[in-house]
PDBML (XML) file of the C-alpha atoms, coordinates in Angstrom:
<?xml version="1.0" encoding="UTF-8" ?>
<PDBx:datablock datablockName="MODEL"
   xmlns:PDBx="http://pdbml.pdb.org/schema/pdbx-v50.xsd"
   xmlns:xsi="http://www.w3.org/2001/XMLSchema-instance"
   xsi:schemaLocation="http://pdbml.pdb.org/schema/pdbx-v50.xsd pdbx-v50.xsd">
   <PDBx:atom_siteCategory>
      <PDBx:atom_site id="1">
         <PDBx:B_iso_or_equiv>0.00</PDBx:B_iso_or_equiv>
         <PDBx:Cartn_x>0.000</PDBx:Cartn_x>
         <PDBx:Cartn_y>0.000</PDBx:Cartn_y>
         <PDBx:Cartn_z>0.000</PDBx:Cartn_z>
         <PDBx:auth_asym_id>A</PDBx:auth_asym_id>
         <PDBx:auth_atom_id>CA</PDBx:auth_atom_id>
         <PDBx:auth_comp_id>UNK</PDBx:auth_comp_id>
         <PDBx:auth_seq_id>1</PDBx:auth_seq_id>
         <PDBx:group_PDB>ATOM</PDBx:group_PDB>
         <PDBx:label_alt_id xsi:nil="true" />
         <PDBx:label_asym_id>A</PDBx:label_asym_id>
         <PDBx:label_atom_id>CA</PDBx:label_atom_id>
         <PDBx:label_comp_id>UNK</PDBx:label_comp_id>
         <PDBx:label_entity_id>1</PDBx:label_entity_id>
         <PDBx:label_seq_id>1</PDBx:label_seq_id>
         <PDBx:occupancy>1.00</PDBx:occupancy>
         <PDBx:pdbx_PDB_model_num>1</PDBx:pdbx_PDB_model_num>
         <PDBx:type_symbol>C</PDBx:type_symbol>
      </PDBx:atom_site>
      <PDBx:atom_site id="2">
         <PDBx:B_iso_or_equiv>0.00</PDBx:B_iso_or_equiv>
         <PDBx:Cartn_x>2.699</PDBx:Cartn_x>
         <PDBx:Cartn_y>2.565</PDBx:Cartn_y>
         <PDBx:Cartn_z>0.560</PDBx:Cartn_z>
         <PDBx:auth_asym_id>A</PDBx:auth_asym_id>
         <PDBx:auth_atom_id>CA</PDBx:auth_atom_id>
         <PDBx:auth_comp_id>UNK</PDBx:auth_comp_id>
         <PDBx:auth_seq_id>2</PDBx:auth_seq_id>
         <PDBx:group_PDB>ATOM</PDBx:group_PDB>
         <PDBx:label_alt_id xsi:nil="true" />
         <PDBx:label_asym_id>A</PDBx:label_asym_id>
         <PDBx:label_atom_id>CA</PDBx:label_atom_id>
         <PDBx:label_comp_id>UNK</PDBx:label_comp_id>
         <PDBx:label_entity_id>1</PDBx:label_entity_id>
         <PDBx:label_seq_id>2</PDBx:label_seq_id>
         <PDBx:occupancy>1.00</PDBx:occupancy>
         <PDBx:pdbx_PDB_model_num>1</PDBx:pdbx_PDB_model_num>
         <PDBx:type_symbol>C</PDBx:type_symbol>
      </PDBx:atom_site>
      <PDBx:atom_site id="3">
         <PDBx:B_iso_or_equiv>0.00</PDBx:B_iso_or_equiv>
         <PDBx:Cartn_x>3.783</PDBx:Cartn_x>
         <PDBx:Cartn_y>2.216</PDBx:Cartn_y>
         <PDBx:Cartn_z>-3.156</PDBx:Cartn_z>
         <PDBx:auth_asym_id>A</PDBx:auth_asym_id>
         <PDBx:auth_atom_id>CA</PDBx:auth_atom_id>
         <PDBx:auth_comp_id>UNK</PDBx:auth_comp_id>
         <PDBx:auth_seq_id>3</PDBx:auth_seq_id>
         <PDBx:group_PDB>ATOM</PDBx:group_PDB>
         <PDBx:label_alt_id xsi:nil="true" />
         <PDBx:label_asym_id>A</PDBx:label_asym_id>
         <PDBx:label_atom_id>CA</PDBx:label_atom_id>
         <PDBx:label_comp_id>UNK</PDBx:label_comp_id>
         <PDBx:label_entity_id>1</PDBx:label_entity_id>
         <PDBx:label_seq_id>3</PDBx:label_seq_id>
         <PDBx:occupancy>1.00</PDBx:occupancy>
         <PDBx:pdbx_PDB_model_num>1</PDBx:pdbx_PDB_model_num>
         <PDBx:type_symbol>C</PDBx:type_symbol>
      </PDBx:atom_site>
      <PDBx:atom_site id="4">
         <PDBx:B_iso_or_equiv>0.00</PDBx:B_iso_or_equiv>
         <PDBx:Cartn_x>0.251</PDBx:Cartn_x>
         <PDBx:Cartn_y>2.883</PDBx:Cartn_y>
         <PDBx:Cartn_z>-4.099</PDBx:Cartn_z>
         <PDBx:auth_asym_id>A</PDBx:auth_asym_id>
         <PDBx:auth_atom_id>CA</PDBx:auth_atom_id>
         <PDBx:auth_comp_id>UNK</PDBx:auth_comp_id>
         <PDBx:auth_seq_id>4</PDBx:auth_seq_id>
         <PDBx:group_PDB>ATOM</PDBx:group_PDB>
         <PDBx:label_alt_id xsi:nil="true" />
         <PDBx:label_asym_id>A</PDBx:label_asym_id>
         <PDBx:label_atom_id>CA</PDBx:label_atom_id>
         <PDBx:label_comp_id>UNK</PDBx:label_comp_id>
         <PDBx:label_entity_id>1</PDBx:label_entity_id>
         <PDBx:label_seq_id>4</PDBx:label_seq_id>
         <PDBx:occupancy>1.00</PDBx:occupancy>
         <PDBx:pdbx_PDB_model_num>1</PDBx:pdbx_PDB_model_num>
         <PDBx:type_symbol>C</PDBx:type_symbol>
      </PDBx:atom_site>
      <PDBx:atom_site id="5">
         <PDBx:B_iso_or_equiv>0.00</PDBx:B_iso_or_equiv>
         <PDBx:Cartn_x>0.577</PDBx:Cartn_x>
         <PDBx:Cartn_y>6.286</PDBx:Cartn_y>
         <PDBx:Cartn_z>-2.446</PDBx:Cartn_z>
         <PDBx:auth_asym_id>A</PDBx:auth_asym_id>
         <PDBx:auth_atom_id>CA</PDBx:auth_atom_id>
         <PDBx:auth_comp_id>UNK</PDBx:auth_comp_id>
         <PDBx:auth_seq_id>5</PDBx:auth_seq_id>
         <PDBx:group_PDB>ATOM</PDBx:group_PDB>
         <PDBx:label_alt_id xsi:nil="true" />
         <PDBx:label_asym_id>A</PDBx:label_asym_id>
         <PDBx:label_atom_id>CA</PDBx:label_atom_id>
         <PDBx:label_comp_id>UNK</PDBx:label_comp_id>
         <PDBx:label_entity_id>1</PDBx:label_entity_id>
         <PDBx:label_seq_id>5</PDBx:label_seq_id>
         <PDBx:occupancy>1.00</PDBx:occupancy>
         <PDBx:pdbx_PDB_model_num>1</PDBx:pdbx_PDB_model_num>
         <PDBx:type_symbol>C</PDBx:type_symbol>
      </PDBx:atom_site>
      <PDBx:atom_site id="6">
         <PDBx:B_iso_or_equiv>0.00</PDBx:B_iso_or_equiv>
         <PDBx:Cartn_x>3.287</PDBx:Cartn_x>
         <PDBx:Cartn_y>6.930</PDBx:Cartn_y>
         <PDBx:Cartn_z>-4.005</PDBx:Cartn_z>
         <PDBx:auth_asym_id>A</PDBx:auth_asym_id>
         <PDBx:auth_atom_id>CA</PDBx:auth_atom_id>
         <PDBx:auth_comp_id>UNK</PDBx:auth_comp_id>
         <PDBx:auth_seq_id>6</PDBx:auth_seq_id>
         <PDBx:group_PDB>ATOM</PDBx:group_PDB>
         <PDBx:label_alt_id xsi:nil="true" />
         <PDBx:label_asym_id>A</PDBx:label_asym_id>
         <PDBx:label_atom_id>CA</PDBx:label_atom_id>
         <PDBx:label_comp_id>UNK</PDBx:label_comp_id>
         <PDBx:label_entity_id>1</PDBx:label_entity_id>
         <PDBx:label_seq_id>6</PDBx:label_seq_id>
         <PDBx:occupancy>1.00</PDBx:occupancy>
         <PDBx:pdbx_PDB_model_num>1</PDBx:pdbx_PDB_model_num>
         <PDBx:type_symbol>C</PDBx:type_symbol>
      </PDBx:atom_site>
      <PDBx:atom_site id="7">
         <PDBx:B_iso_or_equiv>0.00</PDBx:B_iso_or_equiv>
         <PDBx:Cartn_x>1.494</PDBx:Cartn_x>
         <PDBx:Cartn_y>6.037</PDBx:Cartn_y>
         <PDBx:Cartn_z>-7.490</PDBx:Cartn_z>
         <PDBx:auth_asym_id>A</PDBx:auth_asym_id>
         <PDBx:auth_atom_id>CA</PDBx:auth_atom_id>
         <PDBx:auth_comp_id>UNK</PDBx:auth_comp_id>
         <PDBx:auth_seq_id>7</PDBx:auth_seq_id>
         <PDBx:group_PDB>ATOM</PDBx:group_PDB>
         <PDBx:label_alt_id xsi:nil="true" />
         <PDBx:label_asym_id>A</PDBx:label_asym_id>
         <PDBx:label_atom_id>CA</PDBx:label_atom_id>
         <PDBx:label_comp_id>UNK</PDBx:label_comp_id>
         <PDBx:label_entity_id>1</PDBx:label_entity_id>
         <PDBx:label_seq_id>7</PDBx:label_seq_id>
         <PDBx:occupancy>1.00</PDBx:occupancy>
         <PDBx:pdbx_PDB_model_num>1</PDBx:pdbx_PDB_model_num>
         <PDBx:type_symbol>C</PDBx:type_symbol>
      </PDBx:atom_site>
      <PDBx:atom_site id="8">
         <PDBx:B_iso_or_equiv>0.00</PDBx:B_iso_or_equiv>
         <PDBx:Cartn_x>-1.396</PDBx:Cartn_x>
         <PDBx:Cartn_y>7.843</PDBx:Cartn_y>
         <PDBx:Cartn_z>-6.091</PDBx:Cartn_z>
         <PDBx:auth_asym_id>A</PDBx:auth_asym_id>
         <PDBx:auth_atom_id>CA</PDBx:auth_atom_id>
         <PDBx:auth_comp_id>UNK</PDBx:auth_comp_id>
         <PDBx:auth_seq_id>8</PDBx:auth_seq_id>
         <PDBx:group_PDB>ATOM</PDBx:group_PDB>
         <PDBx:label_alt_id xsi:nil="true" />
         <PDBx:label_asym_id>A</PDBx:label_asym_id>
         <PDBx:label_atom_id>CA</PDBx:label_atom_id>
         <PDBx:label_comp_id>UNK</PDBx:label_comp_id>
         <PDBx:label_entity_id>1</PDBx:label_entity_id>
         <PDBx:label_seq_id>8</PDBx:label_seq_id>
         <PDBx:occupancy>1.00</PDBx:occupancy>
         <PDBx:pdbx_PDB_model_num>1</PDBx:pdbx_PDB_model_num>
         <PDBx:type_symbol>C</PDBx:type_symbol>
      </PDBx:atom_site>
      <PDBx:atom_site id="9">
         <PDBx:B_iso_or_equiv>0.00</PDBx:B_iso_or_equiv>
         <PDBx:Cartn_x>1.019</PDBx:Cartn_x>
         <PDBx:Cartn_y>11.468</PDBx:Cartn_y>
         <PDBx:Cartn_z>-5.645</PDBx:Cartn_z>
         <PDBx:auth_asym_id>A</PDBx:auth_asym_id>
         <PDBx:auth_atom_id>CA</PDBx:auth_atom_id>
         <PDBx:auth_comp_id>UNK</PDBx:auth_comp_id>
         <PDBx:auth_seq_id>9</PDBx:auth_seq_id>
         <PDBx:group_PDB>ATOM</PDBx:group_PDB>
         <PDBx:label_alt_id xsi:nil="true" />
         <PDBx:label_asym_id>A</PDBx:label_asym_id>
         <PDBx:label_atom_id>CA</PDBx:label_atom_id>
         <PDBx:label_comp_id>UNK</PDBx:label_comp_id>
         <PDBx:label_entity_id>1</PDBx:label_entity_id>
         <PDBx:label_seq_id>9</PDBx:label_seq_id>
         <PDBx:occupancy>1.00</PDBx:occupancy>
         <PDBx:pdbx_PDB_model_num>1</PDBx:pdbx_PDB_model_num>
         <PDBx:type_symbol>C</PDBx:type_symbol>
      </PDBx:atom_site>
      <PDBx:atom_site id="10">
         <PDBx:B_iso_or_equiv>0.00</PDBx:B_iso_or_equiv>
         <PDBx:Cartn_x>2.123</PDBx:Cartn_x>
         <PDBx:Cartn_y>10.940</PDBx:Cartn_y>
         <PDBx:Cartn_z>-9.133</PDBx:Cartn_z>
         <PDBx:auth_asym_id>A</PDBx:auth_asym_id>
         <PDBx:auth_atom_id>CA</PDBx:auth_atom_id>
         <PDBx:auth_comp_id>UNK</PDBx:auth_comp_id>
         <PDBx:auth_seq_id>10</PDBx:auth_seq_id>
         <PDBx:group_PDB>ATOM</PDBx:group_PDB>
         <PDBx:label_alt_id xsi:nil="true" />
         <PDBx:label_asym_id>A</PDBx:label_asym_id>
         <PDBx:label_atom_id>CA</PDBx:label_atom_id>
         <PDBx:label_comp_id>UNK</PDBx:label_comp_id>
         <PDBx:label_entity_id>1</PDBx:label_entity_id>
         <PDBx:label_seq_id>10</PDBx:label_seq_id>
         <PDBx:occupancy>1.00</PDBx:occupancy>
         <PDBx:pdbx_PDB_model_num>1</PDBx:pdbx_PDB_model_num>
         <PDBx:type_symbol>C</PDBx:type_symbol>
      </PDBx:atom_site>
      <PDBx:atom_site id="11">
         <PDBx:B_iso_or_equiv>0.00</PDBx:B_iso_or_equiv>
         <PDBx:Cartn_x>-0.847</PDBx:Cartn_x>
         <PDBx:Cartn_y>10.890</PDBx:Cartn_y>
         <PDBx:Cartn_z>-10.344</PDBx:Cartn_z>
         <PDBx:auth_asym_id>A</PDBx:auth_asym_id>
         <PDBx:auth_atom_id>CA</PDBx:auth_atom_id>
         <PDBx:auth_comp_id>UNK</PDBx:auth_comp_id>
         <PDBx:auth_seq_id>11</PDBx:auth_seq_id>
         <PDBx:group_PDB>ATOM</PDBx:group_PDB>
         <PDBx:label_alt_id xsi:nil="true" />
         <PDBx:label_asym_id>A</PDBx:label_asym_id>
         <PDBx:label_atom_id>CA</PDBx:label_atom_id>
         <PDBx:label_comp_id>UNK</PDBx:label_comp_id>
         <PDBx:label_entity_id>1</PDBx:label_entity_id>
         <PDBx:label_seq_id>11</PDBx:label_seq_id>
         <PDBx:occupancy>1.00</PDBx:occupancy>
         <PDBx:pdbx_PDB_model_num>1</PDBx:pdbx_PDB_model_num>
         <PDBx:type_symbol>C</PDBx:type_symbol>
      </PDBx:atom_site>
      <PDBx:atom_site id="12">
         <PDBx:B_iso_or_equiv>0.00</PDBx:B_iso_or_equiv>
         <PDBx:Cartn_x>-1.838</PDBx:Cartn_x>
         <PDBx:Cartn_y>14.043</PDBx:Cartn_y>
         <PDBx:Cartn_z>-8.654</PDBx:Cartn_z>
         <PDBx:auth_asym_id>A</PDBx:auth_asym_id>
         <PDBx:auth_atom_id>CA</PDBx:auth_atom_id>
         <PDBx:auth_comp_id>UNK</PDBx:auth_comp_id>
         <PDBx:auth_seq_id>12</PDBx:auth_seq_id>
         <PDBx:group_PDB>ATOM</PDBx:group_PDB>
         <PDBx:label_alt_id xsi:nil="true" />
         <PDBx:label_asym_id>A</PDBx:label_asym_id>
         <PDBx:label_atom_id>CA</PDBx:label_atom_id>
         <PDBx:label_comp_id>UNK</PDBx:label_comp_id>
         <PDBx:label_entity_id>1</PDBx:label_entity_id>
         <PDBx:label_seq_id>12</PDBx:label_seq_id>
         <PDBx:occupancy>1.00</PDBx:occupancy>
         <PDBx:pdbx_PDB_model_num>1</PDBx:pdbx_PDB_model_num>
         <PDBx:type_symbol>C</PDBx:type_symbol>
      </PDBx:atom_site>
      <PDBx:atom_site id="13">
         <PDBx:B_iso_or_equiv>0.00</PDBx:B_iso_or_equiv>
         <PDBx:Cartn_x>1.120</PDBx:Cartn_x>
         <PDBx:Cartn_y>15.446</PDBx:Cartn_y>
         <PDBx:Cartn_z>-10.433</PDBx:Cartn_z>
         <PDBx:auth_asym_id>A</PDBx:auth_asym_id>
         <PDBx:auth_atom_id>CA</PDBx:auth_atom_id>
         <PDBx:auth_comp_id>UNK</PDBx:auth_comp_id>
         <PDBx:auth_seq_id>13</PDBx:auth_seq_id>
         <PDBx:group_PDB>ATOM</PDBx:group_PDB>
         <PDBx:label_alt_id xsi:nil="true" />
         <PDBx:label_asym_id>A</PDBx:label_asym_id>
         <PDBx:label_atom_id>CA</PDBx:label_atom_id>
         <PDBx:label_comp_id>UNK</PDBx:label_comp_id>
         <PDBx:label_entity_id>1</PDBx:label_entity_id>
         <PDBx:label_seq_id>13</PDBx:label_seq_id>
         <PDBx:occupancy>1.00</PDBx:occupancy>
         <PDBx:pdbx_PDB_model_num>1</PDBx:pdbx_PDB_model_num>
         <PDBx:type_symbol>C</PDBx:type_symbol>
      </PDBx:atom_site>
      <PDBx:atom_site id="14">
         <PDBx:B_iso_or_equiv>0.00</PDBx:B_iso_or_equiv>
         <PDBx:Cartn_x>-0.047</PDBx:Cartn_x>
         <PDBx:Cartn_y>14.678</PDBx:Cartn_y>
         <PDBx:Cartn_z>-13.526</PDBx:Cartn_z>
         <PDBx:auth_asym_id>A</PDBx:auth_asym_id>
         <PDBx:auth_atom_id>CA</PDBx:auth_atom_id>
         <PDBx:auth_comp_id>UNK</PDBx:auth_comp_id>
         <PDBx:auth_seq_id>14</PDBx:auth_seq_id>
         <PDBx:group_PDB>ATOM</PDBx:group_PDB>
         <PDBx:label_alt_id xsi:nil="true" />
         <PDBx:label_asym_id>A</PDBx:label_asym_id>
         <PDBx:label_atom_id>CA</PDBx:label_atom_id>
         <PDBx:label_comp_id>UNK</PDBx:label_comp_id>
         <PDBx:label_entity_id>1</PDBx:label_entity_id>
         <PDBx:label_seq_id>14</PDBx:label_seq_id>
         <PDBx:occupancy>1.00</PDBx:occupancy>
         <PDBx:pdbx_PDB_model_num>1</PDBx:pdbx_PDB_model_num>
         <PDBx:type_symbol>C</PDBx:type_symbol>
      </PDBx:atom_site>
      <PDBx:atom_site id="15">
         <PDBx:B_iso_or_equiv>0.00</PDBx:B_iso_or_equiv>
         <PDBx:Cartn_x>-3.197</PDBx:Cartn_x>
         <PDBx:Cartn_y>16.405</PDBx:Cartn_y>
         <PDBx:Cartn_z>-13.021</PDBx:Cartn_z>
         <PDBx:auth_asym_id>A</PDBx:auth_asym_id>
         <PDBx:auth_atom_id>CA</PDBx:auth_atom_id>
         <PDBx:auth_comp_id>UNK</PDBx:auth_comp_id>
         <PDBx:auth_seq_id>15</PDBx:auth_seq_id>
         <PDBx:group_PDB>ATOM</PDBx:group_PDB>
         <PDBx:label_alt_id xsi:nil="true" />
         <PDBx:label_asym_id>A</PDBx:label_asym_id>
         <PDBx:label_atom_id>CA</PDBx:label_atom_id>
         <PDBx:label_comp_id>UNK</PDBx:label_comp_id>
         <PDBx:label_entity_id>1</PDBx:label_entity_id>
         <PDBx:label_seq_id>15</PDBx:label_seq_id>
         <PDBx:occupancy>1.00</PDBx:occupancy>
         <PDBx:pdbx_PDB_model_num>1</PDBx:pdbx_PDB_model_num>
         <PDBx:type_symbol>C</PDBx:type_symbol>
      </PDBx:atom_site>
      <PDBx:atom_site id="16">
         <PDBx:B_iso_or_equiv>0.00</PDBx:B_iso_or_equiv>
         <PDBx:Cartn_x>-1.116</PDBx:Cartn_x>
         <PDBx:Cartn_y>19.596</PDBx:Cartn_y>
         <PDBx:Cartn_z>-11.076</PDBx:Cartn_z>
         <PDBx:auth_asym_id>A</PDBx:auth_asym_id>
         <PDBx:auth_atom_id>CA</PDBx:auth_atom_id>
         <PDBx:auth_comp_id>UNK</PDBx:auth_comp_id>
         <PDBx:auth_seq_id>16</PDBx:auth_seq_id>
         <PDBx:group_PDB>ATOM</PDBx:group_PDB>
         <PDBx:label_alt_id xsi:nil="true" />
         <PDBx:label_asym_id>A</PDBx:label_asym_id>
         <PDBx:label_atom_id>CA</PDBx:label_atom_id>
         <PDBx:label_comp_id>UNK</PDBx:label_comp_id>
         <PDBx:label_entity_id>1</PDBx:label_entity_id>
         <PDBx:label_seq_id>16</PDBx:label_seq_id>
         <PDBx:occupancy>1.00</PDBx:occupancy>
         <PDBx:pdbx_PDB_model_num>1</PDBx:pdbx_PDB_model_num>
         <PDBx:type_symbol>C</PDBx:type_symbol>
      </PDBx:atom_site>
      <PDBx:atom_site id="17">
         <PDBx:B_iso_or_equiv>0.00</PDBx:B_iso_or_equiv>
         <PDBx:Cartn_x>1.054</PDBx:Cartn_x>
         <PDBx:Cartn_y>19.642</PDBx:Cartn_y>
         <PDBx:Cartn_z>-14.252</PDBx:Cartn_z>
         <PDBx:auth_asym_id>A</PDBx:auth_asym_id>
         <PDBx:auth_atom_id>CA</PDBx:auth_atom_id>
         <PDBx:auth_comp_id>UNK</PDBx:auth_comp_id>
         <PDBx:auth_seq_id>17</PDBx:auth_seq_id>
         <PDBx:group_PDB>ATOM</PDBx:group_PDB>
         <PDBx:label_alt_id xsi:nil="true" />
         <PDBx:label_asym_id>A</PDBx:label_asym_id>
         <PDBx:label_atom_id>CA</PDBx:label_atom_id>
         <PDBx:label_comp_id>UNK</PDBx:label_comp_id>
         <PDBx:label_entity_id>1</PDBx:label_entity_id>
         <PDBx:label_seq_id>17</PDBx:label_seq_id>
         <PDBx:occupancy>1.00</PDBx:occupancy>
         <PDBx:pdbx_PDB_model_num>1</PDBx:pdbx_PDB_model_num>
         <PDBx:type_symbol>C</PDBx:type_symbol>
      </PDBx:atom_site>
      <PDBx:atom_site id="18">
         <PDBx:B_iso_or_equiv>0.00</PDBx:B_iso_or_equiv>
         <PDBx:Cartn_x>-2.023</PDBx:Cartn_x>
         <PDBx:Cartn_y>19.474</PDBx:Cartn_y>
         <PDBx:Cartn_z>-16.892</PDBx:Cartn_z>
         <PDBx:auth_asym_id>A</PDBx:auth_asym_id>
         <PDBx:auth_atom_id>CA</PDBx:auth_atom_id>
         <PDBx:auth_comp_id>UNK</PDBx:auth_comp_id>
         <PDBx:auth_seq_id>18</PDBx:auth_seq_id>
         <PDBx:group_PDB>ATOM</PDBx:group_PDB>
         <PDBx:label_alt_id xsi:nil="true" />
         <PDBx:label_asym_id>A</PDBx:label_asym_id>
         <PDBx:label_atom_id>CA</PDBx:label_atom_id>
         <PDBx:label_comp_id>UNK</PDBx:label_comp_id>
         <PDBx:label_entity_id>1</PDBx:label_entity_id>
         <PDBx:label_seq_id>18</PDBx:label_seq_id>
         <PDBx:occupancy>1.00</PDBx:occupancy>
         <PDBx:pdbx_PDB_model_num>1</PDBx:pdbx_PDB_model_num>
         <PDBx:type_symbol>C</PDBx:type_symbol>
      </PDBx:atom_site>
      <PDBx:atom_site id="19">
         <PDBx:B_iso_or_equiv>0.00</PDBx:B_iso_or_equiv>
         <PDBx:Cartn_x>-3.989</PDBx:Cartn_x>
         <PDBx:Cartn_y>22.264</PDBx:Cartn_y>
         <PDBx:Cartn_z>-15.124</PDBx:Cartn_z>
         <PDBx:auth_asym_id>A</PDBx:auth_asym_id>
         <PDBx:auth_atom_id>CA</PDBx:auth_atom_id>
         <PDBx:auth_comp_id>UNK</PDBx:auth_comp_id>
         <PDBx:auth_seq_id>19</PDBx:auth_seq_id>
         <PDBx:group_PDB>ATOM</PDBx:group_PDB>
         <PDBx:label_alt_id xsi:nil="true" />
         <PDBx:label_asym_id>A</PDBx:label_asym_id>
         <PDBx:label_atom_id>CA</PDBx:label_atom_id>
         <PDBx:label_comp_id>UNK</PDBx:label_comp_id>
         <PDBx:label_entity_id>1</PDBx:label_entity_id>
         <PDBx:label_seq_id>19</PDBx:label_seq_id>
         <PDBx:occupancy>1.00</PDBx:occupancy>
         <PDBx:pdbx_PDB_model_num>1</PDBx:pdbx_PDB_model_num>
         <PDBx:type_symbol>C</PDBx:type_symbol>
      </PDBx:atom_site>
      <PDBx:atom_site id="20">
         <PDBx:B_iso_or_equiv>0.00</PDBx:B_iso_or_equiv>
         <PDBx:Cartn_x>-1.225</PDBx:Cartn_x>
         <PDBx:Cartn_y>24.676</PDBx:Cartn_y>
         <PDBx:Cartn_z>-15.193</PDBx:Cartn_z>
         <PDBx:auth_asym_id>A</PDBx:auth_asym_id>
         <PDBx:auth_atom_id>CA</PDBx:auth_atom_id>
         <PDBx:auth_comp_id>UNK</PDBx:auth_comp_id>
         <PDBx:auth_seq_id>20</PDBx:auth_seq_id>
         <PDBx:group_PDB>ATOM</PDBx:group_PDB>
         <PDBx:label_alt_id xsi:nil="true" />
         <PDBx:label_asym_id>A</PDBx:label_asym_id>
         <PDBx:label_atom_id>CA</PDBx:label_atom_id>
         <PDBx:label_comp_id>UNK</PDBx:label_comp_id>
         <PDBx:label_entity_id>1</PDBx:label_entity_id>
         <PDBx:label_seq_id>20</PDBx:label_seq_id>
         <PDBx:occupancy>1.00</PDBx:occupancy>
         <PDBx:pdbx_PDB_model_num>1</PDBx:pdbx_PDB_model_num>
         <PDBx:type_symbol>C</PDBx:type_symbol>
      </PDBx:atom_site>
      <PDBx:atom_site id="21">
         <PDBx:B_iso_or_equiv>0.00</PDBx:B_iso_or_equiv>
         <PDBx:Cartn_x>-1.001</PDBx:Cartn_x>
         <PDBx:Cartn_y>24.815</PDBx:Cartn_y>
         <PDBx:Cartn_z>-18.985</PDBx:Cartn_z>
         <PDBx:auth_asym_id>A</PDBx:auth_asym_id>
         <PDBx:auth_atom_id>CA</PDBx:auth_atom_id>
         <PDBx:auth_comp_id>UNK</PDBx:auth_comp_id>
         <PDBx:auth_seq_id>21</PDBx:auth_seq_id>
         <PDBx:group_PDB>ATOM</PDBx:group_PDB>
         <PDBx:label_alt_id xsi:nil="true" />
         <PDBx:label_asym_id>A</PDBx:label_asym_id>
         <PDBx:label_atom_id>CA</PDBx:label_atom_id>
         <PDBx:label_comp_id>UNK</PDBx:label_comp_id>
         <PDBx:label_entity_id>1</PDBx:label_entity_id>
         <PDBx:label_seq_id>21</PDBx:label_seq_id>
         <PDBx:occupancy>1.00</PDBx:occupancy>
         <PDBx:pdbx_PDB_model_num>1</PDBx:pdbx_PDB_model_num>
         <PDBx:type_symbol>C</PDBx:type_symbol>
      </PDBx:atom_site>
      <PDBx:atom_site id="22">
         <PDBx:B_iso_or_equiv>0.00</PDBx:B_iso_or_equiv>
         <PDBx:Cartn_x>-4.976</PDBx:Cartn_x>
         <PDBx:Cartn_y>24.795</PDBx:Cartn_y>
         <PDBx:Cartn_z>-19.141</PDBx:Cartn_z>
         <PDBx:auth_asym_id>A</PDBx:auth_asym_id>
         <PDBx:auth_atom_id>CA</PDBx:auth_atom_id>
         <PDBx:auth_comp_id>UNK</PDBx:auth_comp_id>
         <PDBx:auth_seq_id>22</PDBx:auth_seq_id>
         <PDBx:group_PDB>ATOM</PDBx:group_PDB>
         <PDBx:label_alt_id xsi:nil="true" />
         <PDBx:label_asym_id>A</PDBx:label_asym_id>
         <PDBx:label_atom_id>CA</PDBx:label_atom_id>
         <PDBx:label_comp_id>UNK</PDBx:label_comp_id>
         <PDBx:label_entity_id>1</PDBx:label_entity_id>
         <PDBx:label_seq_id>22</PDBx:label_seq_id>
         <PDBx:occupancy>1.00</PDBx:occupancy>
         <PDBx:pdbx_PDB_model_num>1</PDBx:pdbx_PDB_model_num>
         <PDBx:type_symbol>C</PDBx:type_symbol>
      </PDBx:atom_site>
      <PDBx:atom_site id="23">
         <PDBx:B_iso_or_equiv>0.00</PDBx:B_iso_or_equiv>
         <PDBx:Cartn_x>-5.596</PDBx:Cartn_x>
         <PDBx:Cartn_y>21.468</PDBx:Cartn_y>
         <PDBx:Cartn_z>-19.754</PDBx:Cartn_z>
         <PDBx:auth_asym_id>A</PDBx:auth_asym_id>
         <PDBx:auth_atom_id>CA</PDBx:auth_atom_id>
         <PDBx:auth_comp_id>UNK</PDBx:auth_comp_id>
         <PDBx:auth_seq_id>23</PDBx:auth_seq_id>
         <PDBx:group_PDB>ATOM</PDBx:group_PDB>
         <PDBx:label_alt_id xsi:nil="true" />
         <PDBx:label_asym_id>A</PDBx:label_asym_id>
         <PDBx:label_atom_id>CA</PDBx:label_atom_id>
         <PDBx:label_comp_id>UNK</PDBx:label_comp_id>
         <PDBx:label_entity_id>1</PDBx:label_entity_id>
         <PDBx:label_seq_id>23</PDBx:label_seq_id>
         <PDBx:occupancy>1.00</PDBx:occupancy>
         <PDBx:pdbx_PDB_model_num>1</PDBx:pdbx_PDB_model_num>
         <PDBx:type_symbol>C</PDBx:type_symbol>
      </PDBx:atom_site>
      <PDBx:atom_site id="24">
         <PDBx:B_iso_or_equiv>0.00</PDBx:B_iso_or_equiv>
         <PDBx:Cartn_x>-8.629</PDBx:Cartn_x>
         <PDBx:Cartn_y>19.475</PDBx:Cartn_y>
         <PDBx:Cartn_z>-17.855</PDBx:Cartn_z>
         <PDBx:auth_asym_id>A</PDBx:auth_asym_id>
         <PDBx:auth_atom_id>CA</PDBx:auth_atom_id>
         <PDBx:auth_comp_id>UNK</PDBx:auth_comp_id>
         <PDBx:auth_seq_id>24</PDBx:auth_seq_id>
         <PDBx:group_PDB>ATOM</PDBx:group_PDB>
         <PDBx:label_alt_id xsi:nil="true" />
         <PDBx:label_asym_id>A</PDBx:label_asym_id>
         <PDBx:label_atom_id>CA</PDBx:label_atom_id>
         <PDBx:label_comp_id>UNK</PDBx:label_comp_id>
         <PDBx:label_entity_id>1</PDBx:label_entity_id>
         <PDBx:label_seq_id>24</PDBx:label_seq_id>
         <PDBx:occupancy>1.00</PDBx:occupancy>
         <PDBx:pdbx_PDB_model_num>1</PDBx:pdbx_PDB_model_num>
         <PDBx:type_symbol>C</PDBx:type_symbol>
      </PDBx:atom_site>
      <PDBx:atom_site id="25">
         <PDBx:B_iso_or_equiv>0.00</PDBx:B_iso_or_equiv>
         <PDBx:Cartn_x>-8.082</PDBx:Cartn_x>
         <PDBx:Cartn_y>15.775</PDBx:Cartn_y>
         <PDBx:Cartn_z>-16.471</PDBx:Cartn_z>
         <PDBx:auth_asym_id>A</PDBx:auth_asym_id>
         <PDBx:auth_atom_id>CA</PDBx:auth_atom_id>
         <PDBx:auth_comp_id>UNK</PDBx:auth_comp_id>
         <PDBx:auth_seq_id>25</PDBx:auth_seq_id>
         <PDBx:group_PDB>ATOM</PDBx:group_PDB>
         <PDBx:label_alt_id xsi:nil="true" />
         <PDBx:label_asym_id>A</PDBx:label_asym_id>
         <PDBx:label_atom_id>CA</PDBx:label_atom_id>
         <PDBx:label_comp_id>UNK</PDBx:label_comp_id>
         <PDBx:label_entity_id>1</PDBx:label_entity_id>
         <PDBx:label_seq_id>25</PDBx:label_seq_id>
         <PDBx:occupancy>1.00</PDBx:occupancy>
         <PDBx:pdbx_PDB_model_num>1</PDBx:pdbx_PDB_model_num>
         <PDBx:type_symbol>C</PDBx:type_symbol>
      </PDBx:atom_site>
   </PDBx:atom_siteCategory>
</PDBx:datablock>
């Protein structure tokens, strides 16, 4: 499980990274 959060904070990245050049997730 503590890789999964790990997974789970990249992810959030992802969607961090998308929204700041105006793109929706």
């Amino acid at each position: 499980a503590h890789s999964w959060l790990d997974l789970g904070l990249f992810v959030q990245n992802v969607m961090i990274a998308a929204g700041a050049r105006g793109i929706a997730t």
